[in-house]
Protein backbone atom coordinates (compact mmCIF):
# COMPACT_ATOMS: atom_id res chain seq x y z
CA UNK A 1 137.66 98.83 163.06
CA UNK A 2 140.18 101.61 163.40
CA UNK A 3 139.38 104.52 166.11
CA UNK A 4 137.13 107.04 164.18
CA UNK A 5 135.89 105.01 161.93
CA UNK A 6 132.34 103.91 162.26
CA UNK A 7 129.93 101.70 160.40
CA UNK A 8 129.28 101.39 156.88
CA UNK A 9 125.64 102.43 157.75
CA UNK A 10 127.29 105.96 157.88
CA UNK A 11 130.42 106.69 155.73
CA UNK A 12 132.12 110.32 156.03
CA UNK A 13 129.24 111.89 157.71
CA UNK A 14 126.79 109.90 155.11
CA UNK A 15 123.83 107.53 155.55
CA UNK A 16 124.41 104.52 153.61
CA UNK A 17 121.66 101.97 152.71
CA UNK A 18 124.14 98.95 151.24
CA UNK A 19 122.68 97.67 148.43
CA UNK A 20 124.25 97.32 145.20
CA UNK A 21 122.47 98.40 142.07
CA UNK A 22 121.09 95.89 139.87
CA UNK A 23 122.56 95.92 136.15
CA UNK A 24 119.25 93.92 134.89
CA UNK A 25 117.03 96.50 136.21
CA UNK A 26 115.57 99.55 134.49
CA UNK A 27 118.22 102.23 135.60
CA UNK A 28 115.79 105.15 135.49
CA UNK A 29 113.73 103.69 138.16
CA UNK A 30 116.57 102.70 140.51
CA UNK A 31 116.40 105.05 143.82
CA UNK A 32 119.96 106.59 144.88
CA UNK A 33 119.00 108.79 147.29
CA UNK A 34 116.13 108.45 150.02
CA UNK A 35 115.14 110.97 152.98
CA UNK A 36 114.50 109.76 156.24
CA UNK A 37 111.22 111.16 157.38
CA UNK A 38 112.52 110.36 161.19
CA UNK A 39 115.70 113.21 160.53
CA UNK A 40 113.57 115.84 158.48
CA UNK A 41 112.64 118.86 159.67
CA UNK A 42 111.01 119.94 156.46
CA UNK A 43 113.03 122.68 156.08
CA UNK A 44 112.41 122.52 152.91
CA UNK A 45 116.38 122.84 151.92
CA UNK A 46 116.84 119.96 149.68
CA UNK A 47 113.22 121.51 147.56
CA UNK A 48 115.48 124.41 146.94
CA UNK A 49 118.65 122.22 145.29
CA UNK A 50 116.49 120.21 143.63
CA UNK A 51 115.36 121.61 139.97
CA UNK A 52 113.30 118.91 138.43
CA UNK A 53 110.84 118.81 141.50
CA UNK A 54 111.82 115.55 142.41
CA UNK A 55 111.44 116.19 146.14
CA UNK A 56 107.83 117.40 147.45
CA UNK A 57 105.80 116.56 150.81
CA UNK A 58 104.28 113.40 151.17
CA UNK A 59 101.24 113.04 153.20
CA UNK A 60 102.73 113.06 156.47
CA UNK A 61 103.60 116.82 155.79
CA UNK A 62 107.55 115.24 155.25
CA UNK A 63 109.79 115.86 152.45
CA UNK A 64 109.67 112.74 150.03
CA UNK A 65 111.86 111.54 146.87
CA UNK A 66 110.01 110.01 143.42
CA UNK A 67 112.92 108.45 142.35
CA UNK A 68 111.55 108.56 138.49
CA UNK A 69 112.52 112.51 138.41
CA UNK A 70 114.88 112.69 140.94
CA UNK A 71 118.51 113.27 138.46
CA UNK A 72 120.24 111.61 141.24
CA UNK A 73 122.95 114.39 141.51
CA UNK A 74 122.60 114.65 145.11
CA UNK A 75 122.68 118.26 145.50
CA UNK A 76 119.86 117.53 148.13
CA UNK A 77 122.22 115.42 149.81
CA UNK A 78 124.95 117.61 150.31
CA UNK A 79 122.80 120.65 151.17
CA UNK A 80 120.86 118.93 154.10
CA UNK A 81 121.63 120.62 156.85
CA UNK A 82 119.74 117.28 159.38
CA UNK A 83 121.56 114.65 157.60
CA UNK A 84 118.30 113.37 156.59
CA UNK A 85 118.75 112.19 153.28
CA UNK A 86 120.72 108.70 152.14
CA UNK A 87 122.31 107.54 149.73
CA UNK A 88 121.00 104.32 149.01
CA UNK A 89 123.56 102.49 146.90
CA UNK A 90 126.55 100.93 147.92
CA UNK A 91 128.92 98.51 146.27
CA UNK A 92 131.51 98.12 149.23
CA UNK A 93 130.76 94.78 149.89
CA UNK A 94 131.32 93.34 146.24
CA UNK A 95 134.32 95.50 146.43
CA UNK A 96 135.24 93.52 149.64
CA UNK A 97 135.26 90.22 148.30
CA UNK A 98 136.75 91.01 144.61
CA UNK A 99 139.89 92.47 146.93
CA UNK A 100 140.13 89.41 149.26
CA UNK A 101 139.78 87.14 146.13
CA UNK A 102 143.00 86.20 145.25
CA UNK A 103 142.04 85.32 141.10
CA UNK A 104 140.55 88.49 141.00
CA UNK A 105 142.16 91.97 139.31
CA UNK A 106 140.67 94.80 140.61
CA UNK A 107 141.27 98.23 139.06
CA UNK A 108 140.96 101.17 140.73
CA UNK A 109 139.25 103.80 137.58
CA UNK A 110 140.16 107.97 139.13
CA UNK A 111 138.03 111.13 137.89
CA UNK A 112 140.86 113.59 137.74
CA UNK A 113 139.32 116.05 140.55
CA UNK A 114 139.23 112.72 142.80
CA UNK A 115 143.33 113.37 144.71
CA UNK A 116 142.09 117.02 145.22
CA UNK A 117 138.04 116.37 146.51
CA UNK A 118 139.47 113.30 148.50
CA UNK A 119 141.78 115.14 150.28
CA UNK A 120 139.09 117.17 152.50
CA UNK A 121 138.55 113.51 154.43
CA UNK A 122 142.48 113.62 155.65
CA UNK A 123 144.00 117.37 155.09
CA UNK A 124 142.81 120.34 156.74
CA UNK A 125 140.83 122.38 153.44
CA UNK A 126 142.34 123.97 150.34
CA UNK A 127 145.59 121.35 150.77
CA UNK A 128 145.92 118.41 148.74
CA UNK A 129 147.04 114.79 148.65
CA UNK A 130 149.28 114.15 145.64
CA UNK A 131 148.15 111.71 143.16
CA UNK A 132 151.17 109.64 143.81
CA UNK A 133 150.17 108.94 147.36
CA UNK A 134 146.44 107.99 146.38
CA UNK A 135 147.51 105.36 143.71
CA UNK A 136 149.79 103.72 146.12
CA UNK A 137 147.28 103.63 148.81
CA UNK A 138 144.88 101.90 146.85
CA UNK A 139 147.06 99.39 145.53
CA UNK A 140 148.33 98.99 149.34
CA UNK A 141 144.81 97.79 149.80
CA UNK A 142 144.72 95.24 147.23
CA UNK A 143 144.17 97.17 143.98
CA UNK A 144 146.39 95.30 141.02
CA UNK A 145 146.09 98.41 138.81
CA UNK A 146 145.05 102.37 138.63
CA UNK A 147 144.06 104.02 135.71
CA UNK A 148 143.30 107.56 134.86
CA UNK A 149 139.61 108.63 133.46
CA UNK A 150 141.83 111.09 131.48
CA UNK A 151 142.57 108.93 128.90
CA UNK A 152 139.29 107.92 128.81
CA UNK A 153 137.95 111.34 128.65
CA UNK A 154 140.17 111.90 125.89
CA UNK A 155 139.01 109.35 123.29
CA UNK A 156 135.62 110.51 124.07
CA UNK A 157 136.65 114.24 123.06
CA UNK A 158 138.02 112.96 119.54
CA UNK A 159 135.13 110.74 118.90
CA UNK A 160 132.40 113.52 119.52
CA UNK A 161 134.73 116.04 117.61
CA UNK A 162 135.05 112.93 114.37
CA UNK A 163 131.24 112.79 114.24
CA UNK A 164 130.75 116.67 114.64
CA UNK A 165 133.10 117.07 111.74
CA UNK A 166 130.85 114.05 109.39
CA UNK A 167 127.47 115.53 110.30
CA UNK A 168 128.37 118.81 109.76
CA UNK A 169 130.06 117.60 106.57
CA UNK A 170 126.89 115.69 105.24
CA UNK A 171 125.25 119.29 105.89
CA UNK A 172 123.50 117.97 109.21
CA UNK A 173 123.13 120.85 112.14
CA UNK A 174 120.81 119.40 114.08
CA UNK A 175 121.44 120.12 117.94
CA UNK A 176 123.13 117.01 119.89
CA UNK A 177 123.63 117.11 123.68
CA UNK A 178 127.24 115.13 124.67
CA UNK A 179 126.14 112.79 127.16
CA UNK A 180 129.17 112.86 130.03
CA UNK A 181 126.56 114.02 132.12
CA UNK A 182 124.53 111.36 133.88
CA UNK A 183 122.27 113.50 135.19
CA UNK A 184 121.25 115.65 132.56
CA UNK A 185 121.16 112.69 130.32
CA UNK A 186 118.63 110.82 132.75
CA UNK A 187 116.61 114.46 132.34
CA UNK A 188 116.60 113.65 129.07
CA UNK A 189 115.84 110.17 129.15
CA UNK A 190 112.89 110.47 130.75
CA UNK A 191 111.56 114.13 129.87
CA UNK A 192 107.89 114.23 128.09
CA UNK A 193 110.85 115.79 124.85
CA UNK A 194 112.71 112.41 125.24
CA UNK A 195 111.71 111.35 121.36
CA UNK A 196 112.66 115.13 120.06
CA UNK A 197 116.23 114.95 122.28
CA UNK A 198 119.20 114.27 120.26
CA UNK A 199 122.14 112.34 122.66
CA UNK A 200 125.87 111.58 121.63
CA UNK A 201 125.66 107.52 121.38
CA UNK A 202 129.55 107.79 122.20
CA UNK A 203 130.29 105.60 125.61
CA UNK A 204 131.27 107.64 128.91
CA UNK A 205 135.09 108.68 129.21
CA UNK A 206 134.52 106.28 132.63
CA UNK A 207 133.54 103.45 130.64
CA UNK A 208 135.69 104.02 127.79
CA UNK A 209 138.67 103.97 130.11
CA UNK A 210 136.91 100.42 131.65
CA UNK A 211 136.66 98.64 128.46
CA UNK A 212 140.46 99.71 127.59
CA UNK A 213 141.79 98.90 131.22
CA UNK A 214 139.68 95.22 131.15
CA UNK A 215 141.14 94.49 127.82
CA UNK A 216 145.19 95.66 128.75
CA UNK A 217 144.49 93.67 131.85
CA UNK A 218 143.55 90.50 130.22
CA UNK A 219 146.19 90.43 127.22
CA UNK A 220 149.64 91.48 129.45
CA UNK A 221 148.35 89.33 132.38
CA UNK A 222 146.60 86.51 130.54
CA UNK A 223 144.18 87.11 133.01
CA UNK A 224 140.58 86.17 132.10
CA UNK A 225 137.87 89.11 131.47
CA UNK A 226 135.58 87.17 133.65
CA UNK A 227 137.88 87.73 136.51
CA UNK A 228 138.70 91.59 136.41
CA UNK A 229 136.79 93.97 138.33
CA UNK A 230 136.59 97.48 137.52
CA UNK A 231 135.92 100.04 139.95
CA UNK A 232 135.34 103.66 139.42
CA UNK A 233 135.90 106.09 141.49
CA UNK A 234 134.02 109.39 141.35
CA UNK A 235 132.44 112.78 142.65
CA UNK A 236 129.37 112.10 141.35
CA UNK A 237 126.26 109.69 142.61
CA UNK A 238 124.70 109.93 139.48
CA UNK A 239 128.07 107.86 137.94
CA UNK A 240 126.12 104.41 139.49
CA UNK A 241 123.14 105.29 137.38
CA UNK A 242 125.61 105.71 134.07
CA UNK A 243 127.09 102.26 134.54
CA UNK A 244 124.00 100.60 134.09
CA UNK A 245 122.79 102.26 130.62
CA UNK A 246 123.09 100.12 127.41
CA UNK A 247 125.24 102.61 126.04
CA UNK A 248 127.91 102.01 128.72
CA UNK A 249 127.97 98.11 128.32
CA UNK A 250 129.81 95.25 126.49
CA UNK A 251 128.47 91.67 126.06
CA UNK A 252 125.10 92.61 127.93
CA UNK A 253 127.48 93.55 131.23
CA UNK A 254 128.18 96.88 132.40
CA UNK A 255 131.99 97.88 131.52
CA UNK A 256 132.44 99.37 134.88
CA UNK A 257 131.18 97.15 137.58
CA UNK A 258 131.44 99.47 140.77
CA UNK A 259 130.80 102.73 141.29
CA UNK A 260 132.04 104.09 144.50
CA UNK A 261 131.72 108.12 145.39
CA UNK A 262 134.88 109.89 146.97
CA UNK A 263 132.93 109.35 150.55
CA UNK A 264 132.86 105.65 150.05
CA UNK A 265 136.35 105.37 149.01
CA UNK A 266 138.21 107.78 151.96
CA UNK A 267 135.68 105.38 154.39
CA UNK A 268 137.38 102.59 152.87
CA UNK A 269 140.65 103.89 153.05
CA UNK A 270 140.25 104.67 156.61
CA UNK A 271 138.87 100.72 157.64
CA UNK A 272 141.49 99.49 156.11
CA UNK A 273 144.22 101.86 158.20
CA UNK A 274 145.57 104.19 155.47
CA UNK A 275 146.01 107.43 156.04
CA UNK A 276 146.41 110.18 153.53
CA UNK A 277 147.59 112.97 155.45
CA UNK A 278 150.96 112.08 155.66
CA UNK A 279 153.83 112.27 153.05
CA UNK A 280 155.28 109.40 151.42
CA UNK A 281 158.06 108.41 149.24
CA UNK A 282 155.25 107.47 145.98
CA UNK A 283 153.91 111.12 146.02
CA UNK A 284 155.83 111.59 142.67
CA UNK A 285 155.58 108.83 141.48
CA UNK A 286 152.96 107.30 139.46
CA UNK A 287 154.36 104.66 138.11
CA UNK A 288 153.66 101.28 136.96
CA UNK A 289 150.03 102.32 136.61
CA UNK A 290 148.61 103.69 133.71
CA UNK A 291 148.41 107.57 134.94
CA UNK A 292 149.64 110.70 132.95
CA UNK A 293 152.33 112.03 134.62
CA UNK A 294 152.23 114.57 131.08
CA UNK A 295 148.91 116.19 131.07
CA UNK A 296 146.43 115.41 128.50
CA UNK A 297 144.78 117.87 126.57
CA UNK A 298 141.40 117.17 128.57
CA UNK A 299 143.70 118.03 131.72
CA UNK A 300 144.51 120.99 130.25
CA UNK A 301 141.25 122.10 129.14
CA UNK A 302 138.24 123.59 130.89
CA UNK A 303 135.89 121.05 130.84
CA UNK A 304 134.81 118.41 127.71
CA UNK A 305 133.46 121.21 125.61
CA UNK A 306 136.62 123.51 125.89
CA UNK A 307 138.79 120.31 125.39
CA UNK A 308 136.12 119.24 122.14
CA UNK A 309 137.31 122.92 121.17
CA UNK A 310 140.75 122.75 121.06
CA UNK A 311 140.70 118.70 119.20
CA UNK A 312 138.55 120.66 116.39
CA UNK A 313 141.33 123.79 116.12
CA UNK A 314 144.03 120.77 115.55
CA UNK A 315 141.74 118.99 112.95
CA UNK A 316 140.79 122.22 111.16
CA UNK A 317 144.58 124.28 111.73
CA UNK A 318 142.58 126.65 113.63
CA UNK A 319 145.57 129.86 114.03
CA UNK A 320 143.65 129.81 117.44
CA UNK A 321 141.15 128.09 120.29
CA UNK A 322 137.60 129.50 120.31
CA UNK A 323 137.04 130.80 123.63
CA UNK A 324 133.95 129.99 125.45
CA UNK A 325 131.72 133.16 126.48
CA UNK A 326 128.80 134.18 128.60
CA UNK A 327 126.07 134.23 126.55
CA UNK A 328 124.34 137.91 128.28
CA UNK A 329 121.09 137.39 129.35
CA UNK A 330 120.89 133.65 129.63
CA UNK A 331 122.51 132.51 133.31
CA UNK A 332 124.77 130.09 133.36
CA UNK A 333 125.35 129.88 129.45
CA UNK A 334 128.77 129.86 128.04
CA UNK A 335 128.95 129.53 124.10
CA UNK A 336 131.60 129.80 120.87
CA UNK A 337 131.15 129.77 117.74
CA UNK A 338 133.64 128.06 114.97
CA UNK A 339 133.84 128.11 111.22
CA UNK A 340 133.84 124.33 109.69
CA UNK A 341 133.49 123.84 106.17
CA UNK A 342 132.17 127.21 105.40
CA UNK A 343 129.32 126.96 108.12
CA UNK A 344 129.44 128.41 111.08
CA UNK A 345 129.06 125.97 114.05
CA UNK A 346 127.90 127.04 117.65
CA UNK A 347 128.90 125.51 120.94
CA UNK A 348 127.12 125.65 124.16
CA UNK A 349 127.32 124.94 127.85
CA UNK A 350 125.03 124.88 130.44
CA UNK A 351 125.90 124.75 134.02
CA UNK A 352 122.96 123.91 136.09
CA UNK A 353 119.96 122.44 135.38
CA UNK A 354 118.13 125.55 134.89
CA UNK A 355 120.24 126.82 132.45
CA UNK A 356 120.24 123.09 130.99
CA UNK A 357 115.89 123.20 130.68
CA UNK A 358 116.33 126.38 128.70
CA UNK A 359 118.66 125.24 126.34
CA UNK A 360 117.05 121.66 125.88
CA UNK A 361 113.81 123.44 125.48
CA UNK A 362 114.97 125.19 122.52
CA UNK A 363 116.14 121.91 120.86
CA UNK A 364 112.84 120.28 121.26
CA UNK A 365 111.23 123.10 119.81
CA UNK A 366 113.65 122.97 116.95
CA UNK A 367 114.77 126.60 117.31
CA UNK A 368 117.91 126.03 119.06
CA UNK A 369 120.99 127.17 117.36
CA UNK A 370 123.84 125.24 118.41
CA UNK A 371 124.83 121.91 116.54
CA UNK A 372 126.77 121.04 119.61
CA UNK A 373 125.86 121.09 123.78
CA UNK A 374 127.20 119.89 126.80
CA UNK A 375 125.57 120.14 129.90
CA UNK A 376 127.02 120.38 133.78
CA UNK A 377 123.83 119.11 136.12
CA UNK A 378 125.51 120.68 139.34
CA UNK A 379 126.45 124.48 139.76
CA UNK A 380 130.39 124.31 139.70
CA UNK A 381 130.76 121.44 137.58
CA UNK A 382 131.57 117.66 138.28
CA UNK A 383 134.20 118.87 141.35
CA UNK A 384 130.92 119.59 143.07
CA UNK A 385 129.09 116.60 142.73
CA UNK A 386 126.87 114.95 145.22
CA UNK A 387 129.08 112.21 146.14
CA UNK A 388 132.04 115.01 147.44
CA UNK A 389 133.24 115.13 151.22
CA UNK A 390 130.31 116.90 152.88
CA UNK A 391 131.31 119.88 155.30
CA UNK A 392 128.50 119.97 158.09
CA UNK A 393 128.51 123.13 160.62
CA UNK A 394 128.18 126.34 160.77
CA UNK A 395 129.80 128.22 158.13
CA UNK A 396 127.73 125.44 155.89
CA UNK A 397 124.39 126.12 157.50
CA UNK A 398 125.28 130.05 156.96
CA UNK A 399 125.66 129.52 153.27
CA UNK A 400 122.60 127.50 152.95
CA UNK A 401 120.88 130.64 154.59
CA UNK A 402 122.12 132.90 151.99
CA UNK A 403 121.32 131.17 149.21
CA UNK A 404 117.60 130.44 150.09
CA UNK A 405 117.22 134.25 150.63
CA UNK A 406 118.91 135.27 147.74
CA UNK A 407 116.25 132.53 145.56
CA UNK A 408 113.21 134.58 148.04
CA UNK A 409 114.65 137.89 146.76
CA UNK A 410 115.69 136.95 143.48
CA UNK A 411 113.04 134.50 142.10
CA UNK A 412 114.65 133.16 138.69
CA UNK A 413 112.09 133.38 135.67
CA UNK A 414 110.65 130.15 134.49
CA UNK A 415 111.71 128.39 131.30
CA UNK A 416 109.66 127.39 128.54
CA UNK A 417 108.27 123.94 128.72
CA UNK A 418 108.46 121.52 125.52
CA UNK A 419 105.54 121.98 122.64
């Protein structure tokens, strides 16, 4: 193993328990993250990040995981300041053998923040590895393709706007939560409001882009579908839980077989004696693999709701974009409001799970009034999911500080519970 590069048992600063998530298993029960009673201190830090009170003390006084509640986000993760917690789901191995098997295609699936989060494992911070350079590097290591989630993430947008557009048509304004989330929609899922919460049935841009990739795959390579792996790579832990839901699946089978996080994939990277931080003649150049060198209009956008925004001003000849606003007194609320047929049709997004309860509160209750939601589980969107490079020392620890004294000081109000 290459100089710096340790076991799998710890990836990027990580503990990694490598076991790979069973498809036939009930995906709400599956634990992704663990804490390792031996590391805590019971600082209590992970408590604090976690807003479904997933994490409490067990008997021995130490801080414990049910992994029933737990939105496996893994804000607690990156926020443990003793590297006690683990992620307890890892693929790698599969991932091994579908890259040493010589019938195999394996294609590489990229979350547009992934170039930019990745490159805090090989750059000093606030540079950035071109996406040129990362598509090369994984098909150096035995990818056969790499697509983007973009285009994925765009037939997603124009199948939630289509069916916003019908409902609202056939005079339905109901309140329906898009479900790119994971998290929120395993909150959801498994809320006591579960039977009284309406999600989008539309698959996951990640999947979307899986099912399209397998099926290009198979037809220009007469390759069998039985013999093409799909890997995703993400910022988000939560993504492993996603791949197993019905919604996400073809045939009974999951359309993305692996899930790895950006940790896994840098570790990978590094075993395998690839280094990112150094220029190459592919950083321009994406080619033959199917990634936008133009940007797509979800590229361009803030986010699925602003890009759902901009789809419906096309559809409609809209003379402009609804902007999406602070709503005042509600934290972390952003909304818009647009008129379709005559009606006028509201648009929310919460960022954070507390602003998230609130909102999905309301539309349990049946006094919400938006027809449309989505919903960003961790404070600063996707690019700060749990599965990022974590940053361990001091000016981390300081932060951590601040923002447990600022909660001490600044208690937040509680939200209504469901009826």
């Amino acid at each position: 193993m290459p100089d710096g590069v340790l076991s799998r048992q710890k990836m990027e600063g990580v503990r990694y328990g490598l076991n790979k998530p069973d498809f036939s298993a009930d995906p709400h029960r599956i634990p992704y993250v663990t804490i390792d009673s031996s590391l805590c201190r019971k600082c209590g830090n992970c408590h604090d990040h976690c807003h479904t009170s997933a994490i409490t003390h067990n008997h021995s006084g130490f801080m414990a995981i049910d992994p029933i509640r737990c939105l496996n986000c893994g804000q607690c993760l990156i926020h443990c300041p003793h590297g006690a917690i683990i992620e307890t789901r890892s693929a790698l191995s599969e991932l091994d053998a579908a890259l040493d098997n010589s019938e195999t295609h394996v294609i590489a699936l990229i979350a547009p923040s992934v170039s930019k989060m990745i490159s805090d494992s090989f750059l000093p911070r606030g540079k950035s590895i071109p996406r040129g350079r990362l598509v090369h590097a994984l098909r150096a290591i035995g990818f056969s393709m790499v697509w983007d989630i973009e285009s994925g993430a765009d037939t997603a947008v124009s199948l939630e706007t289509d069916k916003l557009i019908d409902r609202i048509s056939r005079g339905d304004m109901s309140t329906v939560f898009t479900s790119c989330c994971p998290s929120f929609v395993k909150y959801a899922e498994t809320s006591d409001c579960r039977s009284l919460t309406a999600l989008s049935e539309i698959k996951s841009p990640v999947a979307i882009t899986a099912e399209r990739a397998r099926t290009v795959c198979s037809t220009e390579h007469n390759v069998s579908p039985s013999h093409i792996t799909t890997v995703a790579i993400m910022p988000c832990i939560a993504k492993k839980y996603e791949s197993l839901l019905p919604r996400n699946m073809s045939g009974g089978k999951p359309d993305t077989n692996i899930v790895l996080t950006v940790r896994e994939i840098a570790h990978l990277l590094k075993e395998r004696g690839i280094d990112l931080s150094q220029p190459t003649a592919h950083d321009d150049d994406l080619r033959p693999d199917q990634m936008r060198n133009d940007h797509t209009r979800f590229a361009d956008s803030d986010g699925v709701m602003d890009s759902i925004l901009r789809t419906l001003t096309d559809r409609l000849n809209l003379e402009s974009v609804p902007k999406l606003r602070a709503v005042h007194g509600r934290k972390g609320i952003k909304s818009a409001t647009v008129n379709v047929y005559g009606k006028k049709i509201r648009f929310a997004v919460a960022e954070g799970m507390e602003a998230a309860r609130i909102l999905h509160a309301d539309a349990s209750q049946h006094i919400s009034q938006y027809q449309l939601i989505e919903v960003l589980a961790c404070p600063g969107g996707c690019s700060h999911g749990g599965g990022r490079i974590v940053h361990q020392g001091l000016m981390s620890s300081a932060k951590r500080t601040l923002v447990r004294i600022a909660k001490i000081l600044f208690p937040q109000k509680k939200t209504r519970k469901c009826a």
